[in-house]
PDB file of N, CA and C in Angstrom:
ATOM      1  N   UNK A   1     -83.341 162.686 135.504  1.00  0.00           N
ATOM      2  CA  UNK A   1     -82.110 162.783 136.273  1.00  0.00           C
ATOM      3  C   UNK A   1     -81.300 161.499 136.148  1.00  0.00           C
ATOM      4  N   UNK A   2     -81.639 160.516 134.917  1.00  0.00           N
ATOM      5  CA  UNK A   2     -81.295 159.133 135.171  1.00  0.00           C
ATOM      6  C   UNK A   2     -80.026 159.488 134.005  1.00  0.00           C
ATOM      7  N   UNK A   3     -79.487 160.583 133.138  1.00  0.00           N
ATOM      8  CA  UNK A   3     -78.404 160.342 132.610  1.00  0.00           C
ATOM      9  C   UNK A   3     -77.169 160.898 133.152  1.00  0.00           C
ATOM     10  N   UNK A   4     -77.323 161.366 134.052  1.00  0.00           N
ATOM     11  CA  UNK A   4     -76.052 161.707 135.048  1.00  0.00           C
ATOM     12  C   UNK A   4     -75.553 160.565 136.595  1.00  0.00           C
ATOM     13  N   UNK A   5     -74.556 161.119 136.417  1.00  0.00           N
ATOM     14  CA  UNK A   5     -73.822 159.746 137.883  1.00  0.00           C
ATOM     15  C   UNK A   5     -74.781 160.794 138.867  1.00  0.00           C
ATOM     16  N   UNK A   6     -74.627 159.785 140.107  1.00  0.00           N
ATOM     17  CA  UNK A   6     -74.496 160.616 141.684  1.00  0.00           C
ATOM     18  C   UNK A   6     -73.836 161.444 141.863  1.00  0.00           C
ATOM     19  N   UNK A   7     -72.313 161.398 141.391  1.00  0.00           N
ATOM     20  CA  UNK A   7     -71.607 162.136 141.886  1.00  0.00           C
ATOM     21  C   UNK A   7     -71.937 163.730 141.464  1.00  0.00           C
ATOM     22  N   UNK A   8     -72.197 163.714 140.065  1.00  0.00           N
ATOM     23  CA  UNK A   8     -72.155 164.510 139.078  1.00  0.00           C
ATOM     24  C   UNK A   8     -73.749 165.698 139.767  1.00  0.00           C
ATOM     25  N   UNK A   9     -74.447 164.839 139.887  1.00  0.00           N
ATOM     26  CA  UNK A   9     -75.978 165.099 140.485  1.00  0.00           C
ATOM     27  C   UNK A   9     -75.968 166.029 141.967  1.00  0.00           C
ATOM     28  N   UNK A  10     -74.770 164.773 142.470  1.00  0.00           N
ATOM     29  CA  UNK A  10     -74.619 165.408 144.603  1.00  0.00           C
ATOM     30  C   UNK A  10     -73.747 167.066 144.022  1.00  0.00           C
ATOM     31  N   UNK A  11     -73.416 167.405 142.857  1.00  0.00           N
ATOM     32  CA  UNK A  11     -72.146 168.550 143.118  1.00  0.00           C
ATOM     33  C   UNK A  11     -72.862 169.980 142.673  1.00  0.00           C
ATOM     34  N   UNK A  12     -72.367 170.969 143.092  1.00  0.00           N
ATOM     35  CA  UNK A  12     -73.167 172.120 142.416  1.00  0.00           C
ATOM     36  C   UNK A  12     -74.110 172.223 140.993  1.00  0.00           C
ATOM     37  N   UNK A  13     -75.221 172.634 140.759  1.00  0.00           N
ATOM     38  CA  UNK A  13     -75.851 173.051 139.640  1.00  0.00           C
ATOM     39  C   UNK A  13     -75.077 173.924 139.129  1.00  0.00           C
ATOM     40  N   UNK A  14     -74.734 175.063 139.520  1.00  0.00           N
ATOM     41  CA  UNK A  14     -74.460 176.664 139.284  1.00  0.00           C
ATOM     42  C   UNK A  14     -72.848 175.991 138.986  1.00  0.00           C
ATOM     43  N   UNK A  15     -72.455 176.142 137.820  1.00  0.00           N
ATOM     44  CA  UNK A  15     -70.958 175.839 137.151  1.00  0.00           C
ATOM     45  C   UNK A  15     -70.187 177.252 136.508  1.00  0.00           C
ATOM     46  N   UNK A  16     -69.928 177.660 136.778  1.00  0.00           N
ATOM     47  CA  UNK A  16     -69.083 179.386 136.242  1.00  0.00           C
ATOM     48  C   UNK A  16     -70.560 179.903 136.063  1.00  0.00           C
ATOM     49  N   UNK A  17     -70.789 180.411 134.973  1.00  0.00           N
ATOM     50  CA  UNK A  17     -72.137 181.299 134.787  1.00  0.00           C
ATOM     51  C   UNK A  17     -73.566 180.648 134.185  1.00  0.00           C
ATOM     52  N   UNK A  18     -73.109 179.334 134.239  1.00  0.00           N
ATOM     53  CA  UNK A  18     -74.392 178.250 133.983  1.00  0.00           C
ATOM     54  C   UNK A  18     -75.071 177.252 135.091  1.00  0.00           C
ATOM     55  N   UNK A  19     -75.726 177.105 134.333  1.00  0.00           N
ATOM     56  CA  UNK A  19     -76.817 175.834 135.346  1.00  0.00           C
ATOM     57  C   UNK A  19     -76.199 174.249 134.540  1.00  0.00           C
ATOM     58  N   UNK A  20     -76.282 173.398 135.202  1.00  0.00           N
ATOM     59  CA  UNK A  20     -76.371 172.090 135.036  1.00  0.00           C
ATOM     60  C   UNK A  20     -77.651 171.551 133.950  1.00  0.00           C
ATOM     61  N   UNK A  21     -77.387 171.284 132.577  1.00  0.00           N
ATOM     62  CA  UNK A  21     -78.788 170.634 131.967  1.00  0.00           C
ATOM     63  C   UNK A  21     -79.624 169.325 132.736  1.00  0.00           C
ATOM     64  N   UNK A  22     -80.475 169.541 132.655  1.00  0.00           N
ATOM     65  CA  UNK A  22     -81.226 167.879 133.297  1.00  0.00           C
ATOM     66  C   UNK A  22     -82.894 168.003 132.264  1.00  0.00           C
ATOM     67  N   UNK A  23     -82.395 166.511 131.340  1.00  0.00           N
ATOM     68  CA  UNK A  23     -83.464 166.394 130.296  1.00  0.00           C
ATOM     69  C   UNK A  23     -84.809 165.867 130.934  1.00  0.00           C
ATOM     70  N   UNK A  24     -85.755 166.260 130.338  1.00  0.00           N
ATOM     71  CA  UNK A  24     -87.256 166.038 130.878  1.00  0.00           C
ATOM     72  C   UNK A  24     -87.608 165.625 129.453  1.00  0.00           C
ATOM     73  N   UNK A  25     -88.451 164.298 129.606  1.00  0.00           N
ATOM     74  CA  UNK A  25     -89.627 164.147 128.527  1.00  0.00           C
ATOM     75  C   UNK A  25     -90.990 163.556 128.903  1.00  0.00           C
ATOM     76  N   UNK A  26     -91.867 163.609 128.447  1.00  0.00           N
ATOM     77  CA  UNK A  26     -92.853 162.997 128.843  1.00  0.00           C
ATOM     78  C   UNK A  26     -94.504 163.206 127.760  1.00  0.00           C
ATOM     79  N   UNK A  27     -95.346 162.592 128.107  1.00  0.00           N
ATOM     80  CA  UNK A  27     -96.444 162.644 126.694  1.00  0.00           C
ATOM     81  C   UNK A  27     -97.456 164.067 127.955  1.00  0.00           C
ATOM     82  N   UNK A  28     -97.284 164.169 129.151  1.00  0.00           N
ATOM     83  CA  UNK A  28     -98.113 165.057 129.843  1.00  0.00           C
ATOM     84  C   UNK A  28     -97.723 166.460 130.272  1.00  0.00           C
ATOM     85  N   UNK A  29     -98.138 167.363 129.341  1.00  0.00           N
ATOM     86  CA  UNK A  29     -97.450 168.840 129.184  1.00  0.00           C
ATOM     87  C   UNK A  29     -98.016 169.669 130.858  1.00  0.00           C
ATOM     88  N   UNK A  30     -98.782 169.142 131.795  1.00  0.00           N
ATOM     89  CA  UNK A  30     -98.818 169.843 132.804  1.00  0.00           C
ATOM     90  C   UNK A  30     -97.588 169.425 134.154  1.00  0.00           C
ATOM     91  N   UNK A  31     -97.944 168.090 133.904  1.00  0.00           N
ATOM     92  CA  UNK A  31     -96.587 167.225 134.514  1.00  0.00           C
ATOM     93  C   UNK A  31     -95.090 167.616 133.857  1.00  0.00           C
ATOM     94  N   UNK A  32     -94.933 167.775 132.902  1.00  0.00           N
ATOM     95  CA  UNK A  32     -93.280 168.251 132.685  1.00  0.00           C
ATOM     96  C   UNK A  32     -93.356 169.805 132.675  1.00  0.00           C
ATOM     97  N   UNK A  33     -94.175 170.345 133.255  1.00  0.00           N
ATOM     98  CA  UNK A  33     -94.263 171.519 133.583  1.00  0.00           C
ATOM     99  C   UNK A  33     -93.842 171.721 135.054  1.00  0.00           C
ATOM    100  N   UNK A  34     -94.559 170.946 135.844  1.00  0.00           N
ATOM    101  CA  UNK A  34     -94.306 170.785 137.545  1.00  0.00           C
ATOM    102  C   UNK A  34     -92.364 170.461 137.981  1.00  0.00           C
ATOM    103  N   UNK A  35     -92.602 169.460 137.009  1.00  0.00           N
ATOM    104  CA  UNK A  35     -90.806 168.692 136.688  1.00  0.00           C
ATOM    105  C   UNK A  35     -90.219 170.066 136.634  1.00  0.00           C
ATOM    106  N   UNK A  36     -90.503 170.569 135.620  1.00  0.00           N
ATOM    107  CA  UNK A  36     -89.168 171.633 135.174  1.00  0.00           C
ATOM    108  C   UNK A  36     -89.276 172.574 136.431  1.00  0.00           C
ATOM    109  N   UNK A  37     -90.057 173.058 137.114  1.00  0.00           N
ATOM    110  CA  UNK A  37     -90.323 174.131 137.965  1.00  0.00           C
ATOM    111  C   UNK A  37     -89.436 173.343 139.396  1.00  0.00           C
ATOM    112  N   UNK A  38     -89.579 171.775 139.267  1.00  0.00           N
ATOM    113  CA  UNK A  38     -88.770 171.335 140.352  1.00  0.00           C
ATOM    114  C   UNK A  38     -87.471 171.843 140.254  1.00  0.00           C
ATOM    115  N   UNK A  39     -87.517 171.187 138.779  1.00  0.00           N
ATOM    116  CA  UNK A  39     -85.633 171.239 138.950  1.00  0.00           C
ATOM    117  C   UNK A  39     -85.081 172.482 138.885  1.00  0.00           C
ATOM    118  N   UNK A  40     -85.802 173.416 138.296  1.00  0.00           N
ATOM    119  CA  UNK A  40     -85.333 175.183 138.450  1.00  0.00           C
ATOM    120  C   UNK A  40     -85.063 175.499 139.429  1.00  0.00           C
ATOM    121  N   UNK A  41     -86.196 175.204 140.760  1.00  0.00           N
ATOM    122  CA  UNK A  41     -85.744 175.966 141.719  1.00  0.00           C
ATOM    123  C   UNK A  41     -84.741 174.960 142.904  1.00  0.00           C
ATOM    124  N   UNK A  42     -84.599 173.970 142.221  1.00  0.00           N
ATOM    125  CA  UNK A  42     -83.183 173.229 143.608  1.00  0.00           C
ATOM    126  C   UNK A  42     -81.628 173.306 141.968  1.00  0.00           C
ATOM    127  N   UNK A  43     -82.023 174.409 141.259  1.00  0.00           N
ATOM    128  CA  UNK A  43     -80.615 174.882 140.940  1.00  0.00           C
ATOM    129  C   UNK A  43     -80.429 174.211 139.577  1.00  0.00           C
ATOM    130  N   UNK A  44     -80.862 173.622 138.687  1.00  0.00           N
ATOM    131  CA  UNK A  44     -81.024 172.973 137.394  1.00  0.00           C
ATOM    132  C   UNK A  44     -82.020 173.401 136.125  1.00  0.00           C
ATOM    133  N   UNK A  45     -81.550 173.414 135.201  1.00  0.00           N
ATOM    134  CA  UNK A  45     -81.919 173.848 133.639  1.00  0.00           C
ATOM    135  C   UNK A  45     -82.338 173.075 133.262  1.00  0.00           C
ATOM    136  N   UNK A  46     -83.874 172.675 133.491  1.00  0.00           N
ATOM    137  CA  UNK A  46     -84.270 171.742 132.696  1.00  0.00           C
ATOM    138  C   UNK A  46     -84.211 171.915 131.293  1.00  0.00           C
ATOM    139  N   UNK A  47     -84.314 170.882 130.275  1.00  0.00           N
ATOM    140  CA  UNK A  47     -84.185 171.114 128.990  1.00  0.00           C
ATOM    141  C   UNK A  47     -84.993 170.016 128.335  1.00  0.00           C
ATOM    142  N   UNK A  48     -86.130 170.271 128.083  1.00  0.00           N
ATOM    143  CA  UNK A  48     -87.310 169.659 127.399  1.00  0.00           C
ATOM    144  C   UNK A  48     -86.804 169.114 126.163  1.00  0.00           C
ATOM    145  N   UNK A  49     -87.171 167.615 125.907  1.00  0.00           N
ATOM    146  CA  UNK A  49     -87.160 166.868 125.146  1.00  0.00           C
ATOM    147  C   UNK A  49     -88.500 166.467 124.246  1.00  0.00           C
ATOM    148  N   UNK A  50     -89.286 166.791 124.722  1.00  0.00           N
ATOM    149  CA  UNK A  50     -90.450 166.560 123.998  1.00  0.00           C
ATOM    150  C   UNK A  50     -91.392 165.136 124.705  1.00  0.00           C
ATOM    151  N   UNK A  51     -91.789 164.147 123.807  1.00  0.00           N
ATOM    152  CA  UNK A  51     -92.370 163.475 124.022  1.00  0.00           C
ATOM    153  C   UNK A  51     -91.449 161.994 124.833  1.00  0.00           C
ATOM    154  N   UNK A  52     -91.989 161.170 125.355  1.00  0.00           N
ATOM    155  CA  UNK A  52     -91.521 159.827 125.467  1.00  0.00           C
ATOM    156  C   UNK A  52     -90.850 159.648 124.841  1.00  0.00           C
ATOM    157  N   UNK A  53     -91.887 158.814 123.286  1.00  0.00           N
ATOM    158  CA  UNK A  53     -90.978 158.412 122.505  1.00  0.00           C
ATOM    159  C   UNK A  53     -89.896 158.816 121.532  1.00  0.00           C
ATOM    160  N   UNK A  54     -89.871 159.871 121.486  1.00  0.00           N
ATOM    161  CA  UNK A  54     -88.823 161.349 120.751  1.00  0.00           C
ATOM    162  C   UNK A  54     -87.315 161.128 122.125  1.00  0.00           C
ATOM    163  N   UNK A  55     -88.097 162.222 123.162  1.00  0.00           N
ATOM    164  CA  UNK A  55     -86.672 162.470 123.800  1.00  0.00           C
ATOM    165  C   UNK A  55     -86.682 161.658 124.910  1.00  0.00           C
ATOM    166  N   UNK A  56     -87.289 160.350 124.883  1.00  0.00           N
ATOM    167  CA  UNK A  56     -87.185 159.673 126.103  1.00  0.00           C
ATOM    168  C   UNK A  56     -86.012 158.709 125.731  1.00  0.00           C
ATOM    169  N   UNK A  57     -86.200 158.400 124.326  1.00  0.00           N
ATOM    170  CA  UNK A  57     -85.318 157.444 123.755  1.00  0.00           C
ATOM    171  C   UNK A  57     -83.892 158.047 123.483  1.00  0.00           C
ATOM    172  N   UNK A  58     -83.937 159.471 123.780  1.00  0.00           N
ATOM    173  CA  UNK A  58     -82.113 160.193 123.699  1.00  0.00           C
ATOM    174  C   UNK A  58     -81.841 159.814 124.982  1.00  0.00           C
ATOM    175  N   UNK A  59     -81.975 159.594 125.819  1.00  0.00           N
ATOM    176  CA  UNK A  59     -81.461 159.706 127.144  1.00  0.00           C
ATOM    177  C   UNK A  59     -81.533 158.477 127.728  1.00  0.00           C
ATOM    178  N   UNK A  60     -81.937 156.976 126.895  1.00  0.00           N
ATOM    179  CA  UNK A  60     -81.598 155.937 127.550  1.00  0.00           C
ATOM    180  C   UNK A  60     -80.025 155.131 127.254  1.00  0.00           C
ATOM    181  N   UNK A  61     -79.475 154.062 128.216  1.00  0.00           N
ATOM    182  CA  UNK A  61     -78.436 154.180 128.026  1.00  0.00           C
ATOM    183  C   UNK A  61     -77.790 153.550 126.373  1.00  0.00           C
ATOM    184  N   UNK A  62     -76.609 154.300 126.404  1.00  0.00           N
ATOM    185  CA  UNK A  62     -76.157 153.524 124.970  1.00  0.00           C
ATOM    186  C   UNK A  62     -76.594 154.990 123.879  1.00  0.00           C
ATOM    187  N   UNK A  63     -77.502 156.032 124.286  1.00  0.00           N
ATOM    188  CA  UNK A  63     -78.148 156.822 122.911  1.00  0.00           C
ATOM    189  C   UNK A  63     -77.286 158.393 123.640  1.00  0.00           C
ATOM    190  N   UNK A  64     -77.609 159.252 122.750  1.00  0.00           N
ATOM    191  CA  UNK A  64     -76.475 160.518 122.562  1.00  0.00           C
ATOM    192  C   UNK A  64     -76.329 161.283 124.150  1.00  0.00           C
ATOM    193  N   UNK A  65     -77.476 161.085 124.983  1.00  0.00           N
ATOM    194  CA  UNK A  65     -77.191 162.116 126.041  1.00  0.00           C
ATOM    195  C   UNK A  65     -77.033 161.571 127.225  1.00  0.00           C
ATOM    196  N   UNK A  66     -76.909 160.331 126.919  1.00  0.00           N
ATOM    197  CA  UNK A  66     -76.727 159.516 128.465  1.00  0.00           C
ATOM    198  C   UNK A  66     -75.214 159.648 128.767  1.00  0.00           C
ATOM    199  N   UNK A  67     -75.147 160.269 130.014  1.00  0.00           N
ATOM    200  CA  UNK A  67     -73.732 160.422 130.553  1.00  0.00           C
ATOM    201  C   UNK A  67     -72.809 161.288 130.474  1.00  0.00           C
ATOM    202  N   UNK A  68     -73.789 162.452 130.198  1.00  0.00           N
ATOM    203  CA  UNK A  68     -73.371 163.939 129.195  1.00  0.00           C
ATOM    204  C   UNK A  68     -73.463 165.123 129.836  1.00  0.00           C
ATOM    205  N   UNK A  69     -73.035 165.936 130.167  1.00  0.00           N
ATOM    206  CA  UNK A  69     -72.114 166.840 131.402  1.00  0.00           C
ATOM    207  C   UNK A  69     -72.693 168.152 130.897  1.00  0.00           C
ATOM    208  N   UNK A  70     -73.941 168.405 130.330  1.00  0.00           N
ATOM    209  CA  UNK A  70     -73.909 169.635 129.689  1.00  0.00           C
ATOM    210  C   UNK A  70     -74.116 170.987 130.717  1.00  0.00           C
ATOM    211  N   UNK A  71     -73.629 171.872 130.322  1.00  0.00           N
ATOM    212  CA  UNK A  71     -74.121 173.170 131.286  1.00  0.00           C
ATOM    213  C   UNK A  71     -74.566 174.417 130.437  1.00  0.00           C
ATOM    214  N   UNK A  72     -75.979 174.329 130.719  1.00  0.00           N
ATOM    215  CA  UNK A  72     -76.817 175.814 129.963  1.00  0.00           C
ATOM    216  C   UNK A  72     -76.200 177.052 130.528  1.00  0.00           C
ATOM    217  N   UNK A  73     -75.755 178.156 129.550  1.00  0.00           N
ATOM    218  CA  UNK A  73     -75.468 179.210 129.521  1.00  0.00           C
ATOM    219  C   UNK A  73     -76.349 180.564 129.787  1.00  0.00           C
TER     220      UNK A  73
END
């Protein structure tokens, strides 16, 4: 949840007929399992990145998805 503002975060998930993306990565496939089931049900699309070092490194600041507004369809 660290590549979006507050503001962006405090405002609806549900955008016309999509959810809000929010990237998950991590090296522990039962733990980004729990994650994604969080963010599903308070209204967010998680969207799996894979590992740490793979999709942990898209989403720090300065790299392609930090600060990025996406909404799953």
């Amino acid at each position: 949840m660290n590549t979006l503002s507050a503001k962006v975060l405090a405002a609806d998930p549900s955008v016309g007929n999509g959810k809000r993306a929010l990237f998950i990565s991590g090296d522990d496939k039962d733990a980004k399992a729990i994650v994604s089931g969080i963010l599903s049900k308070i209204g967010f699309a998680p969207i799996d990145l894979g590992t740490l070092a793979a999709g942990g490194r898209l989403q720090q600041f300065n790299w392609p998805l930090n600060s990025q507004n996406f909404i799953k369809l």
